[in-house]
Protein backbone atom coordinates (compact mmCIF):
# COMPACT_ATOMS: atom_id res chain seq x y z
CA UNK A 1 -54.88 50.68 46.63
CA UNK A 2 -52.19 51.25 44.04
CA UNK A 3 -48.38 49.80 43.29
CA UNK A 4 -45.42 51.82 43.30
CA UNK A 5 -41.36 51.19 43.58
CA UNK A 6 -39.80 51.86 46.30
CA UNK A 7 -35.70 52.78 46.04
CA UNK A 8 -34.44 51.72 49.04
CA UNK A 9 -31.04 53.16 49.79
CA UNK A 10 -28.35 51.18 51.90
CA UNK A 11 -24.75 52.52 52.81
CA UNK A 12 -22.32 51.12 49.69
CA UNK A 13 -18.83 50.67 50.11
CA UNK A 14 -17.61 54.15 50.45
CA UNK A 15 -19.93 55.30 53.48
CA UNK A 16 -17.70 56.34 56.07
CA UNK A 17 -18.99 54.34 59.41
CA UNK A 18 -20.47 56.21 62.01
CA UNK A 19 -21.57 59.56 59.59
CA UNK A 20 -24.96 60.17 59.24
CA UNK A 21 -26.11 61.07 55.71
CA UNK A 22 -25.61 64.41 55.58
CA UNK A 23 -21.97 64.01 56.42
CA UNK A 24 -21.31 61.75 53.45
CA UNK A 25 -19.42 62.76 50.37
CA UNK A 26 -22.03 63.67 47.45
CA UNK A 27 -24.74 64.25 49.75
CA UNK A 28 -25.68 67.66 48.68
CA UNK A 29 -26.09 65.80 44.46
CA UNK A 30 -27.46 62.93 46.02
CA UNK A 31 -30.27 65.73 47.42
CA UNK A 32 -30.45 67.99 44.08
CA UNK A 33 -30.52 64.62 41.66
CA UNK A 34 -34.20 63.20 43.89
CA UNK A 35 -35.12 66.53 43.95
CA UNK A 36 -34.99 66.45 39.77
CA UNK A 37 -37.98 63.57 40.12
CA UNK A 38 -39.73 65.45 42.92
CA UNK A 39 -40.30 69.09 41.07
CA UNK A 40 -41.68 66.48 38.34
CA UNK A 41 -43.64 64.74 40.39
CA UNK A 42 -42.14 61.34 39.76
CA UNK A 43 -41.20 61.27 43.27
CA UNK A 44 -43.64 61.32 46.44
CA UNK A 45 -41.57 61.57 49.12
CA UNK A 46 -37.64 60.01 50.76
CA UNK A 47 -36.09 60.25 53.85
CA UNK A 48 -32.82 58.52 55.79
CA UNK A 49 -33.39 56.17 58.24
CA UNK A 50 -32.59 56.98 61.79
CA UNK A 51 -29.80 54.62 62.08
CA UNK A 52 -27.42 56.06 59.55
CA UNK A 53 -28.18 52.77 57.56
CA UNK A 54 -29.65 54.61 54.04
CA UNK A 55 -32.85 55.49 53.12
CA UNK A 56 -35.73 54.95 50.96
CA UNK A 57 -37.54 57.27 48.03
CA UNK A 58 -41.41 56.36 47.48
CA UNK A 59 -41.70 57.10 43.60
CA UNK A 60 -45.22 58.17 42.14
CA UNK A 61 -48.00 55.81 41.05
CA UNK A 62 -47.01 54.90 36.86
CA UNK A 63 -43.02 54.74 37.65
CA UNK A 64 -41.87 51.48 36.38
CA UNK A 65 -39.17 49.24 38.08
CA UNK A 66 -36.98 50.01 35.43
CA UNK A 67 -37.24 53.85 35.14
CA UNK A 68 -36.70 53.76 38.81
CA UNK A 69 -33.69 52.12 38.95
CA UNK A 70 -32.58 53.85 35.98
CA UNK A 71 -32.90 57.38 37.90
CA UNK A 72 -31.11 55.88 41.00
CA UNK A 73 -28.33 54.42 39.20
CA UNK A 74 -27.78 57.81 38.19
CA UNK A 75 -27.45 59.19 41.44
CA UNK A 76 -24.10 60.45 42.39
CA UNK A 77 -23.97 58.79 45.53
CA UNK A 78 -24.51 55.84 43.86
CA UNK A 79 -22.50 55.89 40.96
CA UNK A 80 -19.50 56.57 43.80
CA UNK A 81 -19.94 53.64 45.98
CA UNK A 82 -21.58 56.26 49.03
CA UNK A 83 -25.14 54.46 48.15
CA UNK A 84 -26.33 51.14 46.93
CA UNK A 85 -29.97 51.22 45.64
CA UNK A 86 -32.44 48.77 44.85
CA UNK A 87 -35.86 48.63 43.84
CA UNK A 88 -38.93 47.02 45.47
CA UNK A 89 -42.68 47.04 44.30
CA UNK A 90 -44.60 48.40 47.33
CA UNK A 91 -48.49 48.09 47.19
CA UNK A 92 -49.93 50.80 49.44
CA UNK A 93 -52.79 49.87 50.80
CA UNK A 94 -53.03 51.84 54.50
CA UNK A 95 -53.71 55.08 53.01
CA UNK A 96 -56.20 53.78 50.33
CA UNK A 97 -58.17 52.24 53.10
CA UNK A 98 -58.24 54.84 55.28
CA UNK A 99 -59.64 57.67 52.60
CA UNK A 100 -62.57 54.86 51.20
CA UNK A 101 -63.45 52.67 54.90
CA UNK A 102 -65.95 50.87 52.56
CA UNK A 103 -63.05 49.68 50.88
CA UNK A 104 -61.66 47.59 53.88
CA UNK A 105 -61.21 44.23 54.03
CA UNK A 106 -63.76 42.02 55.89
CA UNK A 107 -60.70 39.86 56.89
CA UNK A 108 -58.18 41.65 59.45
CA UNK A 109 -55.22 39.42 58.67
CA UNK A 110 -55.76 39.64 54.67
CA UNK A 111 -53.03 42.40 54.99
């Protein structure tokens, strides 16, 4: 089990209603400035969410709250109203149990 941040992505005041994503202005930066943090491997993995609402980036294990929202602040989308981010500590737990069973919880409901 291990904490990361999660940047969670929600349309900002300049997302054009109705447009998914990748009709948005600054999409294309938006994609090259994640994919800055991914090739470092700072950045696990992001997607949209299927209602044109935003999205969310899972950022490696050892990213602090601060250097996360630091690095989405700086996203273009962001800094241009497109994109309002935020930052949430996530504790991922699902995987961690799966790869080590022994490490499940005797309690079903302690989730």
């Amino acid at each position: 089990m291990s904490l990361k941040h999660v940047v969670i992505l929600r349309a900002g005041p300049q997302w054009q209603a109705g447009q998914p994503l990748r009709s948005q202005r600054f999409h294309v930066e938006h994609l090259a400035h994640w994919a800055k943090w991914l090739n470092k491997g700072l950045l696990l993995d992001g997607g949209h969410f299927m209602d044109h609402s935003g999205g969310l980036m899972i950022c490696a294990e050892g990213v602090t709250e601060e250097d996360a929202m630091e690095f989405a602040s700086k996203d273009p989308a962001v800094k241009n109203g497109v994109l309002i981010a935020y930052v949430k500590p996530w504790y991922q737990t699902v995987t961690s149990l799966v790869a080590a069973p022994s490490a499940r919880p005797r309690d079903p409901d302690r989730f």
